[in-house]
PDB file of N, CA and C in Angstrom:
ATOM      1  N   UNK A   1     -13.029 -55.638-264.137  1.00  0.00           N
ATOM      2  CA  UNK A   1     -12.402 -55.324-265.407  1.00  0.00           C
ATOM      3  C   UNK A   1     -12.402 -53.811-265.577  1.00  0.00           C
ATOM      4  N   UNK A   2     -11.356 -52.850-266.088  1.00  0.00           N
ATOM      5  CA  UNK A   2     -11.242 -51.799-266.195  1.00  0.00           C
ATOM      6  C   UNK A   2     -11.573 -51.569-267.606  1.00  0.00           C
ATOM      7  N   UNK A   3     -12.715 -50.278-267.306  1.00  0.00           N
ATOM      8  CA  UNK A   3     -13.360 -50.231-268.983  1.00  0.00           C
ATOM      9  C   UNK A   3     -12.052 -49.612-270.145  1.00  0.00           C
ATOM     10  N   UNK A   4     -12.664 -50.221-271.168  1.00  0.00           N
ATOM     11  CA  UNK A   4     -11.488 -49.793-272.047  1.00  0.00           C
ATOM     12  C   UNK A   4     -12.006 -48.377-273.109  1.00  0.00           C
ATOM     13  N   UNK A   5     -11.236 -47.641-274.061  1.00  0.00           N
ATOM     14  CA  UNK A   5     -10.935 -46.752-274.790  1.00  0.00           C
ATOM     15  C   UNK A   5     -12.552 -46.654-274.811  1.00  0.00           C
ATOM     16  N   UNK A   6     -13.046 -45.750-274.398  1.00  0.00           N
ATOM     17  CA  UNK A   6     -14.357 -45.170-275.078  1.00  0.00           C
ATOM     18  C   UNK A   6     -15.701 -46.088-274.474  1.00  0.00           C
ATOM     19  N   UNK A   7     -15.302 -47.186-273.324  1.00  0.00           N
ATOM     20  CA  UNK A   7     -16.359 -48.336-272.802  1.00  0.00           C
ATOM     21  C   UNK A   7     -16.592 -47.298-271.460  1.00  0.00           C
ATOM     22  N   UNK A   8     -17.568 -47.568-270.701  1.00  0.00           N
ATOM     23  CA  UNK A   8     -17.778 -47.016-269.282  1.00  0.00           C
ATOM     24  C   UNK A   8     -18.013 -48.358-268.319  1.00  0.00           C
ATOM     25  N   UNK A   9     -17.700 -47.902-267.185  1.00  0.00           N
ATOM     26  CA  UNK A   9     -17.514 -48.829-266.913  1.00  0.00           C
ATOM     27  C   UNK A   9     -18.018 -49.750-266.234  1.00  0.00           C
ATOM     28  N   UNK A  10     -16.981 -51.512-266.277  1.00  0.00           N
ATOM     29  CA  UNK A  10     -18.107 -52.513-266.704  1.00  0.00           C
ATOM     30  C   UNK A  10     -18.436 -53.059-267.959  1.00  0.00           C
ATOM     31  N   UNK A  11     -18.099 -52.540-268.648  1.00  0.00           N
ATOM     32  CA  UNK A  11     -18.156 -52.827-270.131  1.00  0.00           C
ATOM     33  C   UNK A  11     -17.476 -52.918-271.236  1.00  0.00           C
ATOM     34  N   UNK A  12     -16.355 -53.769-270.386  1.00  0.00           N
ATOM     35  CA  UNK A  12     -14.990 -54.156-271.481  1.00  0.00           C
ATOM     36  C   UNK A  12     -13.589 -53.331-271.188  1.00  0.00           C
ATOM     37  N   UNK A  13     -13.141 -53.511-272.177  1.00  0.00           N
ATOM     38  CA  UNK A  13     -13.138 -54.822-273.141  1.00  0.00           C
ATOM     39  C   UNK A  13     -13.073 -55.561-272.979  1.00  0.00           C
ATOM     40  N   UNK A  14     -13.775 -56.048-274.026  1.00  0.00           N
ATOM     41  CA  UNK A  14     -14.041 -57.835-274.138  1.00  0.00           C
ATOM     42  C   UNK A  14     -12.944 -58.751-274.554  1.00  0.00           C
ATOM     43  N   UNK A  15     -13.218 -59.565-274.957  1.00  0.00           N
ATOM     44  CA  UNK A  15     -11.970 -60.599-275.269  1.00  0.00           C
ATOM     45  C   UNK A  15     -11.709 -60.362-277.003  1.00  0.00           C
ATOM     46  N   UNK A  16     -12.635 -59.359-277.567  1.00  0.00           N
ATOM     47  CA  UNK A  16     -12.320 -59.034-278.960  1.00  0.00           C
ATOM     48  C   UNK A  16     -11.784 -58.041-279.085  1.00  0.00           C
ATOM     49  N   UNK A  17     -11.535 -56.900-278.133  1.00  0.00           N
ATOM     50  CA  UNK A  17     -11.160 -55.784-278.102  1.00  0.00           C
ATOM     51  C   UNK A  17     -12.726 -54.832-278.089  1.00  0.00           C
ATOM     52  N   UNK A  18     -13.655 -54.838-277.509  1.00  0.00           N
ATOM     53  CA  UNK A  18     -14.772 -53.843-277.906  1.00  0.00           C
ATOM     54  C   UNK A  18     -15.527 -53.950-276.818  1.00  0.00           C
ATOM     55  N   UNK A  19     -16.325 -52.789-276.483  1.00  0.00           N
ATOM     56  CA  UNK A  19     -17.293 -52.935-275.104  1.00  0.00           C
ATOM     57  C   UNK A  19     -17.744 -53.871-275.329  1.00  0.00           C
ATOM     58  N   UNK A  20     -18.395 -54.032-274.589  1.00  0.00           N
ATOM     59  CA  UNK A  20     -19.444 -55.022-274.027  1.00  0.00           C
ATOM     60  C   UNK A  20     -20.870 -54.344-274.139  1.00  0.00           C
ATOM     61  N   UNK A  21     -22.107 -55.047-274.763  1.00  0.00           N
ATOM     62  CA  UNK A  21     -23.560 -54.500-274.757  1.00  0.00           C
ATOM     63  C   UNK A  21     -23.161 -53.564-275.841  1.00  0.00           C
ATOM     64  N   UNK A  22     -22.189 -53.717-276.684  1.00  0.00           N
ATOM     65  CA  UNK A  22     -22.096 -52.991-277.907  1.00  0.00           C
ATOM     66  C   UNK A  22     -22.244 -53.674-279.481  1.00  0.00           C
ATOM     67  N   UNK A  23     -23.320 -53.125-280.449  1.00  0.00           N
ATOM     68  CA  UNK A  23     -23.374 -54.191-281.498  1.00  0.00           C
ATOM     69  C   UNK A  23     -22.317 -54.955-282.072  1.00  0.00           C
ATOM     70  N   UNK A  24     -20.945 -54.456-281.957  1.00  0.00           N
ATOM     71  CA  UNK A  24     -19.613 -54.846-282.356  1.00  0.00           C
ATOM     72  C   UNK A  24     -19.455 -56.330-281.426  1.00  0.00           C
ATOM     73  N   UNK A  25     -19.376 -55.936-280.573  1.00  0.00           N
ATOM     74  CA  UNK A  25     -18.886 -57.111-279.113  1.00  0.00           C
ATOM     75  C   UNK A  25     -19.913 -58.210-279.624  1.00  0.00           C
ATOM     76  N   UNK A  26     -21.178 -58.086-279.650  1.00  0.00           N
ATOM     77  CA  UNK A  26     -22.219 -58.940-279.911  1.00  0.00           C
ATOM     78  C   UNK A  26     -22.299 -59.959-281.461  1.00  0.00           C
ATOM     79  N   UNK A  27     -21.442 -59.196-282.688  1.00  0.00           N
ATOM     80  CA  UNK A  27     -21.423 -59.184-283.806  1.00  0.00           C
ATOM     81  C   UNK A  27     -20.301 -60.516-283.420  1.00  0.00           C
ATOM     82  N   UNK A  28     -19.009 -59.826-283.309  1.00  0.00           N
ATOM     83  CA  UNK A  28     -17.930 -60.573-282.772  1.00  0.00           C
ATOM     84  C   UNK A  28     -18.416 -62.126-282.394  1.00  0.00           C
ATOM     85  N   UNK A  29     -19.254 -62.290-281.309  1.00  0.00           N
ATOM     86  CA  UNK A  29     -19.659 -63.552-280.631  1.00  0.00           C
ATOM     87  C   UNK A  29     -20.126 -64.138-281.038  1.00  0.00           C
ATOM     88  N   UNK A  30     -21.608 -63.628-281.948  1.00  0.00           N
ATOM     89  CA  UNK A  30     -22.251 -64.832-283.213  1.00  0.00           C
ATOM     90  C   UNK A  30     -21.230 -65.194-283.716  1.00  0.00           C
ATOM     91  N   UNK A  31     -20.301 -64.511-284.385  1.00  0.00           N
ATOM     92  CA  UNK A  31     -19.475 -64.958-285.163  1.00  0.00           C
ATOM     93  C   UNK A  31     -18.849 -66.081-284.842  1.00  0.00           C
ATOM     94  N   UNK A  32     -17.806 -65.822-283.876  1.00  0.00           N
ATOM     95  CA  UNK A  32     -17.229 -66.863-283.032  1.00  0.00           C
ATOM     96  C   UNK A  32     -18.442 -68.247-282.794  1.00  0.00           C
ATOM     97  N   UNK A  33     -19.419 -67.742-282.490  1.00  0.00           N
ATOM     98  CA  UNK A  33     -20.636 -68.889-282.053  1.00  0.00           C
ATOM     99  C   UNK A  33     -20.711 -69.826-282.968  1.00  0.00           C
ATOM    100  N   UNK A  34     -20.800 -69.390-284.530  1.00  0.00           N
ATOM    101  CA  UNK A  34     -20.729 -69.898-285.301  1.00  0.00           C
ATOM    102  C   UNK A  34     -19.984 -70.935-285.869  1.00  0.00           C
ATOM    103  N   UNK A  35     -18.776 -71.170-285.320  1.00  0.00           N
ATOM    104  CA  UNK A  35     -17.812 -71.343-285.540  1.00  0.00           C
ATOM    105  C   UNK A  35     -16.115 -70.951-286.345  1.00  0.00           C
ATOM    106  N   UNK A  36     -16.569 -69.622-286.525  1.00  0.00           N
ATOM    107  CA  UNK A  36     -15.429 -69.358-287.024  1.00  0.00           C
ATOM    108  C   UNK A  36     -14.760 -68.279-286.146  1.00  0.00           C
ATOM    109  N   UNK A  37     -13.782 -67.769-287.065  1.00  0.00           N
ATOM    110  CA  UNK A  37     -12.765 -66.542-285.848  1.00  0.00           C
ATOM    111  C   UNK A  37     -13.350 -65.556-285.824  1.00  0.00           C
ATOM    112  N   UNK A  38     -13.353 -64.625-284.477  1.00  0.00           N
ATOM    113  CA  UNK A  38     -14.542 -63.548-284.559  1.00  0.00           C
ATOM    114  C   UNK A  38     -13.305 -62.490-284.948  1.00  0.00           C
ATOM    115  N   UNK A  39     -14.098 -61.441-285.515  1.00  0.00           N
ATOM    116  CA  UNK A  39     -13.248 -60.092-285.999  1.00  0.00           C
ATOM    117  C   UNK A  39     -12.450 -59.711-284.586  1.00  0.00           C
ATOM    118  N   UNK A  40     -11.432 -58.972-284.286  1.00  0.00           N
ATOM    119  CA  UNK A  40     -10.785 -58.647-283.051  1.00  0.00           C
ATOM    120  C   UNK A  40     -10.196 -57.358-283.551  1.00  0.00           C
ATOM    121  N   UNK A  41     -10.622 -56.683-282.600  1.00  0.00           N
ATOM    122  CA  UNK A  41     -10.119 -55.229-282.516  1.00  0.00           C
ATOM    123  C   UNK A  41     -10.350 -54.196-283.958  1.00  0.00           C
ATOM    124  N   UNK A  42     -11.403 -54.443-284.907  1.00  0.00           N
ATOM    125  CA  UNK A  42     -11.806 -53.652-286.301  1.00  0.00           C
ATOM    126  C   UNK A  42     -11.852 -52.173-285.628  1.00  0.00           C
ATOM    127  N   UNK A  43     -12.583 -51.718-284.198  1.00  0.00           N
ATOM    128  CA  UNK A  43     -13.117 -50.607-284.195  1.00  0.00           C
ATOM    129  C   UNK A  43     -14.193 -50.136-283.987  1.00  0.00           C
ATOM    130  N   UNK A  44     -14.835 -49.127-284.340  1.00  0.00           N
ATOM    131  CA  UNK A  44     -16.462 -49.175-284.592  1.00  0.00           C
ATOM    132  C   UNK A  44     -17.101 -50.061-285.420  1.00  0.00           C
ATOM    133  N   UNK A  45     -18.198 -49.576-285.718  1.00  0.00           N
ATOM    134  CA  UNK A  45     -18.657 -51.091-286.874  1.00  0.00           C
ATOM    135  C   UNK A  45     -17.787 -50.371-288.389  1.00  0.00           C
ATOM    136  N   UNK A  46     -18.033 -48.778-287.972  1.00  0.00           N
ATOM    137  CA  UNK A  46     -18.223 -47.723-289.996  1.00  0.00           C
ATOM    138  C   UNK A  46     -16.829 -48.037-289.559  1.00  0.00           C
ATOM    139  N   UNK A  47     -16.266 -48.732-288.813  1.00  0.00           N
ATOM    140  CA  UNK A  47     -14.202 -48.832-289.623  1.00  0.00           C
ATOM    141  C   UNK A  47     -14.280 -50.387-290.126  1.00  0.00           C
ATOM    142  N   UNK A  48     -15.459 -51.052-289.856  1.00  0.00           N
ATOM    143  CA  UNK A  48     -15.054 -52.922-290.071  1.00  0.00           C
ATOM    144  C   UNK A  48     -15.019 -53.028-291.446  1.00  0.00           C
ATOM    145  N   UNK A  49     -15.742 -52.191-292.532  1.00  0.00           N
ATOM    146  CA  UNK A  49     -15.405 -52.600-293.778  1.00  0.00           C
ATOM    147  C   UNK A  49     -13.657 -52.343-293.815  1.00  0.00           C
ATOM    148  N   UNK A  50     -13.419 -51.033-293.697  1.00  0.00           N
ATOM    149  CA  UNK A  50     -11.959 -51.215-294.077  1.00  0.00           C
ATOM    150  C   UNK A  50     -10.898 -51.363-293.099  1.00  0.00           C
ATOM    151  N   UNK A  51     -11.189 -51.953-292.031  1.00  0.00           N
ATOM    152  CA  UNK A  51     -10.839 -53.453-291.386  1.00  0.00           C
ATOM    153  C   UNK A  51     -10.751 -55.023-292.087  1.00  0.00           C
ATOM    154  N   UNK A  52     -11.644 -54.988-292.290  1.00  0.00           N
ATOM    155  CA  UNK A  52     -11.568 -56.054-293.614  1.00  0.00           C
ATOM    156  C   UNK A  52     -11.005 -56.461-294.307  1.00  0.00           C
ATOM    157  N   UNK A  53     -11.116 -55.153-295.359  1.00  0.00           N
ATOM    158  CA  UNK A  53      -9.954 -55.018-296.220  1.00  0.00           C
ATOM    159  C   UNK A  53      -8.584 -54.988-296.112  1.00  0.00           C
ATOM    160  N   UNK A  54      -8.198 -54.270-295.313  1.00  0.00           N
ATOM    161  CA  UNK A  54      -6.936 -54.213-294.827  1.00  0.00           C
ATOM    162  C   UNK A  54      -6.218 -55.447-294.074  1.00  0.00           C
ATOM    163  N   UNK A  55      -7.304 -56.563-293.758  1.00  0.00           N
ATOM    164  CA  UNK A  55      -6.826 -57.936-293.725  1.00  0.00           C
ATOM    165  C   UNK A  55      -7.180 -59.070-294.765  1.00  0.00           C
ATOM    166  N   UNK A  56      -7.655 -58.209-295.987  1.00  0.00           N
ATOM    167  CA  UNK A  56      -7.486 -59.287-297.325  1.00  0.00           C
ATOM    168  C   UNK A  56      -9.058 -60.075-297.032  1.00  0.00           C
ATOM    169  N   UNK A  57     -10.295 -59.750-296.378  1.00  0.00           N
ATOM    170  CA  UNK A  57     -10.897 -60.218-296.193  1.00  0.00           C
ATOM    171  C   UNK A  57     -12.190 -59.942-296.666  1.00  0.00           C
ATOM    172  N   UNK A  58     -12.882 -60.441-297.914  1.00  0.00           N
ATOM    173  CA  UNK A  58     -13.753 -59.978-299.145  1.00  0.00           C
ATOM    174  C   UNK A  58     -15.057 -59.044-298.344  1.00  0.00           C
ATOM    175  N   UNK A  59     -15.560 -58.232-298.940  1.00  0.00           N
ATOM    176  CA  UNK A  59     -16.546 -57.554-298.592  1.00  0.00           C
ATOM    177  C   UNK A  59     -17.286 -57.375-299.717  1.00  0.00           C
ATOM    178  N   UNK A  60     -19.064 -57.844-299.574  1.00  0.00           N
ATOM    179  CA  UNK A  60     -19.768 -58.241-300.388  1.00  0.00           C
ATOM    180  C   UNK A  60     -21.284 -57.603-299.982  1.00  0.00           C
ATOM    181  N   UNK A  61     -21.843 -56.823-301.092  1.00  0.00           N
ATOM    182  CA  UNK A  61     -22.820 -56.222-300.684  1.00  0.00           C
ATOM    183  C   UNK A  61     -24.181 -57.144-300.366  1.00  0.00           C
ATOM    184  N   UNK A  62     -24.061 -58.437-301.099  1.00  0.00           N
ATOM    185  CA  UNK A  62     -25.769 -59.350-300.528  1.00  0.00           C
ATOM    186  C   UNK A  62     -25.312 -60.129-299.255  1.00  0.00           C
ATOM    187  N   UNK A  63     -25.775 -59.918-298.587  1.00  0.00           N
ATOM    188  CA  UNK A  63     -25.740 -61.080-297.583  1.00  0.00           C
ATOM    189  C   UNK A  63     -25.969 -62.412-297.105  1.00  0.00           C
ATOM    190  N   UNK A  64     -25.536 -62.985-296.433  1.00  0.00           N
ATOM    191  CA  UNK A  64     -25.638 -64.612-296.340  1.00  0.00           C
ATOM    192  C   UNK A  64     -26.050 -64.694-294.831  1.00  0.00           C
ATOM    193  N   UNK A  65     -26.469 -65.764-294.987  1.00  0.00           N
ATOM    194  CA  UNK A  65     -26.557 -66.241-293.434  1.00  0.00           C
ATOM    195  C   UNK A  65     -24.948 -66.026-292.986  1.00  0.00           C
ATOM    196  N   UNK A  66     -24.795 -65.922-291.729  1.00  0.00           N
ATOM    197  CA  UNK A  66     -23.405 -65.844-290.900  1.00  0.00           C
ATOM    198  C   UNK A  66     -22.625 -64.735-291.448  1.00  0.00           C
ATOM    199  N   UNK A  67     -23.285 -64.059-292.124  1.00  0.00           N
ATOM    200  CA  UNK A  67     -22.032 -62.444-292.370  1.00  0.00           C
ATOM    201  C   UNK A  67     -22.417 -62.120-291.112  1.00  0.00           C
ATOM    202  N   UNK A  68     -21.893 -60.674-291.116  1.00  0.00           N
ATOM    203  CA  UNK A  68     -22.142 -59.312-290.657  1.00  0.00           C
ATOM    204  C   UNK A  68     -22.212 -58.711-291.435  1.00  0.00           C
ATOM    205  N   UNK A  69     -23.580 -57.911-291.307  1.00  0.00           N
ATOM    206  CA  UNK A  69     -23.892 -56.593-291.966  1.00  0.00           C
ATOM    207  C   UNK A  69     -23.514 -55.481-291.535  1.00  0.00           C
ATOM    208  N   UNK A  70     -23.010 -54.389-292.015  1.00  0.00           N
ATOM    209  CA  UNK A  70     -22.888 -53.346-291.511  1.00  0.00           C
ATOM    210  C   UNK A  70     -23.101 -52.099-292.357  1.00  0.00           C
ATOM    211  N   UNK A  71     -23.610 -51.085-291.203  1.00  0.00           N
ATOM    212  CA  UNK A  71     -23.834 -49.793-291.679  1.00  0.00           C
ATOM    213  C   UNK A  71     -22.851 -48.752-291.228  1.00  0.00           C
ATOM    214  N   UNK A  72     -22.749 -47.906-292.250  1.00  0.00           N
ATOM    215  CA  UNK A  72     -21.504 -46.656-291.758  1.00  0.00           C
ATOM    216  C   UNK A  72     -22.449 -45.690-291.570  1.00  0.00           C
ATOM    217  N   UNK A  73     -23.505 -45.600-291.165  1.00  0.00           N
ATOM    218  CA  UNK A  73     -24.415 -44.470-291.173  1.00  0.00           C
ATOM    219  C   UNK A  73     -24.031 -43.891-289.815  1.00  0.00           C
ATOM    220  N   UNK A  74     -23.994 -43.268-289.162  1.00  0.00           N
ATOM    221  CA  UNK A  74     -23.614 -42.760-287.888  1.00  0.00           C
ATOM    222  C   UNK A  74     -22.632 -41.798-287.641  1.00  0.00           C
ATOM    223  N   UNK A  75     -22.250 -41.440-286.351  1.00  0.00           N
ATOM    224  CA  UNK A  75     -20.838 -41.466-285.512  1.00  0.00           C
ATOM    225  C   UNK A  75     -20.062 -42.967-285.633  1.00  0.00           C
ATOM    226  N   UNK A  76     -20.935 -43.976-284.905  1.00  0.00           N
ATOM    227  CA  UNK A  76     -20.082 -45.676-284.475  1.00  0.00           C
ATOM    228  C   UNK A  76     -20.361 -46.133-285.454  1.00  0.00           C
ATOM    229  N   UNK A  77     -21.533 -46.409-286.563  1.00  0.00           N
ATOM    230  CA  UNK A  77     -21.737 -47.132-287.129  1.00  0.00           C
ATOM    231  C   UNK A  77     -22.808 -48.002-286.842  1.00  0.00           C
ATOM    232  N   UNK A  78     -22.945 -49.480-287.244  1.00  0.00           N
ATOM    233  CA  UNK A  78     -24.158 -50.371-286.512  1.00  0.00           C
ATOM    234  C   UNK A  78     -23.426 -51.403-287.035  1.00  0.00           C
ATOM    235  N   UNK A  79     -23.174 -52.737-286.438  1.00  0.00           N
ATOM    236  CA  UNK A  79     -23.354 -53.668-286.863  1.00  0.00           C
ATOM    237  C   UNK A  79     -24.249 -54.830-286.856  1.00  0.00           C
ATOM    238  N   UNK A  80     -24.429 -56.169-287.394  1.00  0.00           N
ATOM    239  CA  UNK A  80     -25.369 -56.855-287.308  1.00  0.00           C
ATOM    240  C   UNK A  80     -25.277 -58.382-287.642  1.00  0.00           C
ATOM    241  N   UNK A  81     -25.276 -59.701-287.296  1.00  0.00           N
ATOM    242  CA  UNK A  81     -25.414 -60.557-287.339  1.00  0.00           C
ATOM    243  C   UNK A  81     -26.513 -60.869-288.426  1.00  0.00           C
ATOM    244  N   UNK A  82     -26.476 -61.393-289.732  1.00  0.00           N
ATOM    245  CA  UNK A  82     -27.124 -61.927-290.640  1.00  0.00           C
ATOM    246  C   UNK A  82     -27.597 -63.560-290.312  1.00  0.00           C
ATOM    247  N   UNK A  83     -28.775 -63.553-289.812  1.00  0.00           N
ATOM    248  CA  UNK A  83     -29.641 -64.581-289.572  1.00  0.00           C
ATOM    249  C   UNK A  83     -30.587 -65.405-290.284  1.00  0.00           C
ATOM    250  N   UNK A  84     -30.974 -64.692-291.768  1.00  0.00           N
ATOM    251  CA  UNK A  84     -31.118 -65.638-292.737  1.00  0.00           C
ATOM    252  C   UNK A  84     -31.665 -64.318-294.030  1.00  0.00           C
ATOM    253  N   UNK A  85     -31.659 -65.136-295.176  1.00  0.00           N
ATOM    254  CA  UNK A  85     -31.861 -64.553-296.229  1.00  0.00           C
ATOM    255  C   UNK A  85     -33.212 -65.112-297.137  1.00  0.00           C
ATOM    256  N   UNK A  86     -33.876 -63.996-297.555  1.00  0.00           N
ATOM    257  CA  UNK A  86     -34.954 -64.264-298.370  1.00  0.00           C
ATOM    258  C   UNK A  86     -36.018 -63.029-299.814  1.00  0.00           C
ATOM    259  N   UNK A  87     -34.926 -63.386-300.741  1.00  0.00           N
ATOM    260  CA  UNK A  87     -35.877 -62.617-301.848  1.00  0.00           C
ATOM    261  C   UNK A  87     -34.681 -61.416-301.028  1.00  0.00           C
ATOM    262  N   UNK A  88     -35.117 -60.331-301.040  1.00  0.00           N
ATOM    263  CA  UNK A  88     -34.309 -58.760-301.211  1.00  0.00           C
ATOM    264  C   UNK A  88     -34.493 -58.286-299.442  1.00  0.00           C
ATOM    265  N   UNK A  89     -34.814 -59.557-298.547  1.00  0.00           N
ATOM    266  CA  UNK A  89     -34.820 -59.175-297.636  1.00  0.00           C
ATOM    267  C   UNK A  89     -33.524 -60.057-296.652  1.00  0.00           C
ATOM    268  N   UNK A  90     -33.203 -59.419-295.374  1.00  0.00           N
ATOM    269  CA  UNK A  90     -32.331 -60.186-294.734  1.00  0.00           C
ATOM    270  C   UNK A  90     -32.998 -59.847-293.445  1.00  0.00           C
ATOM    271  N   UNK A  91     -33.325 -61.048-292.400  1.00  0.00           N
ATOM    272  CA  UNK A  91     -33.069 -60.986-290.833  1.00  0.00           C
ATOM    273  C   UNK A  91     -32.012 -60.914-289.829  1.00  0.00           C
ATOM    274  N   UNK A  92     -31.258 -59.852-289.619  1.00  0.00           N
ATOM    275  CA  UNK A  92     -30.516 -59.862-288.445  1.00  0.00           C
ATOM    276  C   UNK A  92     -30.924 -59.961-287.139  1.00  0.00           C
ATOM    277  N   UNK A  93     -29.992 -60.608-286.236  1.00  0.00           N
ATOM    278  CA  UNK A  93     -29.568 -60.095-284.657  1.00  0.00           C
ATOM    279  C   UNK A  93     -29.237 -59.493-284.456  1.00  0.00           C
ATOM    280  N   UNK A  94     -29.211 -58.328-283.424  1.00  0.00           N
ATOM    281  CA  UNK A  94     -28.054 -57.407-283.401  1.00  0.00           C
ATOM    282  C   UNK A  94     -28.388 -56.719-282.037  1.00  0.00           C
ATOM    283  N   UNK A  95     -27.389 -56.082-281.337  1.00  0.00           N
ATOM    284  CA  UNK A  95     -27.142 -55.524-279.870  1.00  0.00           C
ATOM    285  C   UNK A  95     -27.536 -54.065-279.934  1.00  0.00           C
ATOM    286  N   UNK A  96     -28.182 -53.465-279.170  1.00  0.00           N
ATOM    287  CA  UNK A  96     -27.793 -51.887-278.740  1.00  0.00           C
ATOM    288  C   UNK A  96     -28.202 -51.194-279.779  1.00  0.00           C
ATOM    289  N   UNK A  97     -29.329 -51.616-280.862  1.00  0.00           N
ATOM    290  CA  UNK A  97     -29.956 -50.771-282.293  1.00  0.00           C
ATOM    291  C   UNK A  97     -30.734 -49.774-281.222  1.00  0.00           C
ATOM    292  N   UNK A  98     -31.264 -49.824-280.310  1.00  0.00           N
ATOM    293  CA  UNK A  98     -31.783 -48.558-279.787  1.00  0.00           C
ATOM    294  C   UNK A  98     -31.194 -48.019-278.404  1.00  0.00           C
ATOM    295  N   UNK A  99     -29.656 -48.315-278.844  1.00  0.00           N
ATOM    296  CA  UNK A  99     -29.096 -47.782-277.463  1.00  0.00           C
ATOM    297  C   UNK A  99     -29.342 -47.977-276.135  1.00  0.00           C
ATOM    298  N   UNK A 100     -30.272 -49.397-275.870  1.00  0.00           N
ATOM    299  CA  UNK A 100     -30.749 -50.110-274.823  1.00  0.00           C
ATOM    300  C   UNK A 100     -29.401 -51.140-274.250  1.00  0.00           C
ATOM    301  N   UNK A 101     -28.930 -50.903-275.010  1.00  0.00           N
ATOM    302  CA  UNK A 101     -28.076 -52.301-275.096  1.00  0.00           C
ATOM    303  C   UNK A 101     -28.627 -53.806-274.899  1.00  0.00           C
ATOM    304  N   UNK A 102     -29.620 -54.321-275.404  1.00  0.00           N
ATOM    305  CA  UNK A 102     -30.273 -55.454-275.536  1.00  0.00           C
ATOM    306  C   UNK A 102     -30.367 -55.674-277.097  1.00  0.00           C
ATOM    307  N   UNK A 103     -30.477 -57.203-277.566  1.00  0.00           N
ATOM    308  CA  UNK A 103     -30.812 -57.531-277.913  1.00  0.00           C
ATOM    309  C   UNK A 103     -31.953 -57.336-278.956  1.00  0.00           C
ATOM    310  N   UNK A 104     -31.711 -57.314-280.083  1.00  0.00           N
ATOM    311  CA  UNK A 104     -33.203 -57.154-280.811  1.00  0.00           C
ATOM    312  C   UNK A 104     -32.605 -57.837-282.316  1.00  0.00           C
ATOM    313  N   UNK A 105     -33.904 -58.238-283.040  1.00  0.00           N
ATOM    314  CA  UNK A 105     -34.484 -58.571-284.247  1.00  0.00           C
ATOM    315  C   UNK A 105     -34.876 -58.024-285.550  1.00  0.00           C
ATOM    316  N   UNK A 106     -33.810 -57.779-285.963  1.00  0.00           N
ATOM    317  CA  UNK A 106     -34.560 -57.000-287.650  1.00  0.00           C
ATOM    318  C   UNK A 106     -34.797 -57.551-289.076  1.00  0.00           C
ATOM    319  N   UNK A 107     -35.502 -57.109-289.451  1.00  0.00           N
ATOM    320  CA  UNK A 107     -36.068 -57.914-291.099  1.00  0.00           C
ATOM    321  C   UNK A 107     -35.580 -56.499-291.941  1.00  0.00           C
ATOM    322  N   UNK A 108     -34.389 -56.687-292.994  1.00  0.00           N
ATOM    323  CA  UNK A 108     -34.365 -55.428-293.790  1.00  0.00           C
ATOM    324  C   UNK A 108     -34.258 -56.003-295.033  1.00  0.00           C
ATOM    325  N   UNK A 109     -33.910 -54.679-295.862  1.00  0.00           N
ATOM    326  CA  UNK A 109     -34.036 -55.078-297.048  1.00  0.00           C
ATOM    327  C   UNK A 109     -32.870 -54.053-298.181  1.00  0.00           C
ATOM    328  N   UNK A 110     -32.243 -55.244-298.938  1.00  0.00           N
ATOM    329  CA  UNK A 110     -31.034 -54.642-299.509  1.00  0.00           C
ATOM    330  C   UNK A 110     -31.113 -54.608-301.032  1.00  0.00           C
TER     331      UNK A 110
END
């Protein structure tokens, strides 16, 4: 596979439009896992809110199980798989939070 816009290579694009081992690509797949349609081609994560929007698609600051969370804090942004909710805290999944590109586990709080 020939890497795509900004991937190195080996690492996409994926079938959503986004590297691969990137929190986006990973975000995308829970999603899909879940059963519903995964986001395709938003961008970084800091463009998926107004990605969103721009497809009529609500954006809500508490989280639920099966969102995506996301942060615009960055250059890319972060995104994150919402894995359950409790009191002012949320557990995500999420890819590449320390630029490892693996896998990891967070407990935050909104």
């Amino acid at each position: 596979m020939s890497p795509g816009f900004g991937c190195v290579d080996n690492d996409g694009p994926d079938e959503w439009g986004y590297c691969t081992r990137q929190c986006v690509s990973y975000a995308a797949w829970a999603v899909l896992a879940s059963g519903r349609s995964a986001p395709k081609s938003y961008g970084n994560a800091r463009d998926w809110v107004g990605a969103a929007y721009a497809r009529g698609i609500p954006v809500y600051r508490s989280p639920e199980p099966g969102d995506v969370a996301i942060s615009t804090s960055g250059f890319w942004g972060h995104a994150m798989y919402v894995e359950s909710v409790s009191g002012n805290t949320f557990r995500t999944s999420e890819y590449n939070t320390y630029l490892t590109g693996q896998l990891s586990y967070q407990t935050r709080n909104f």
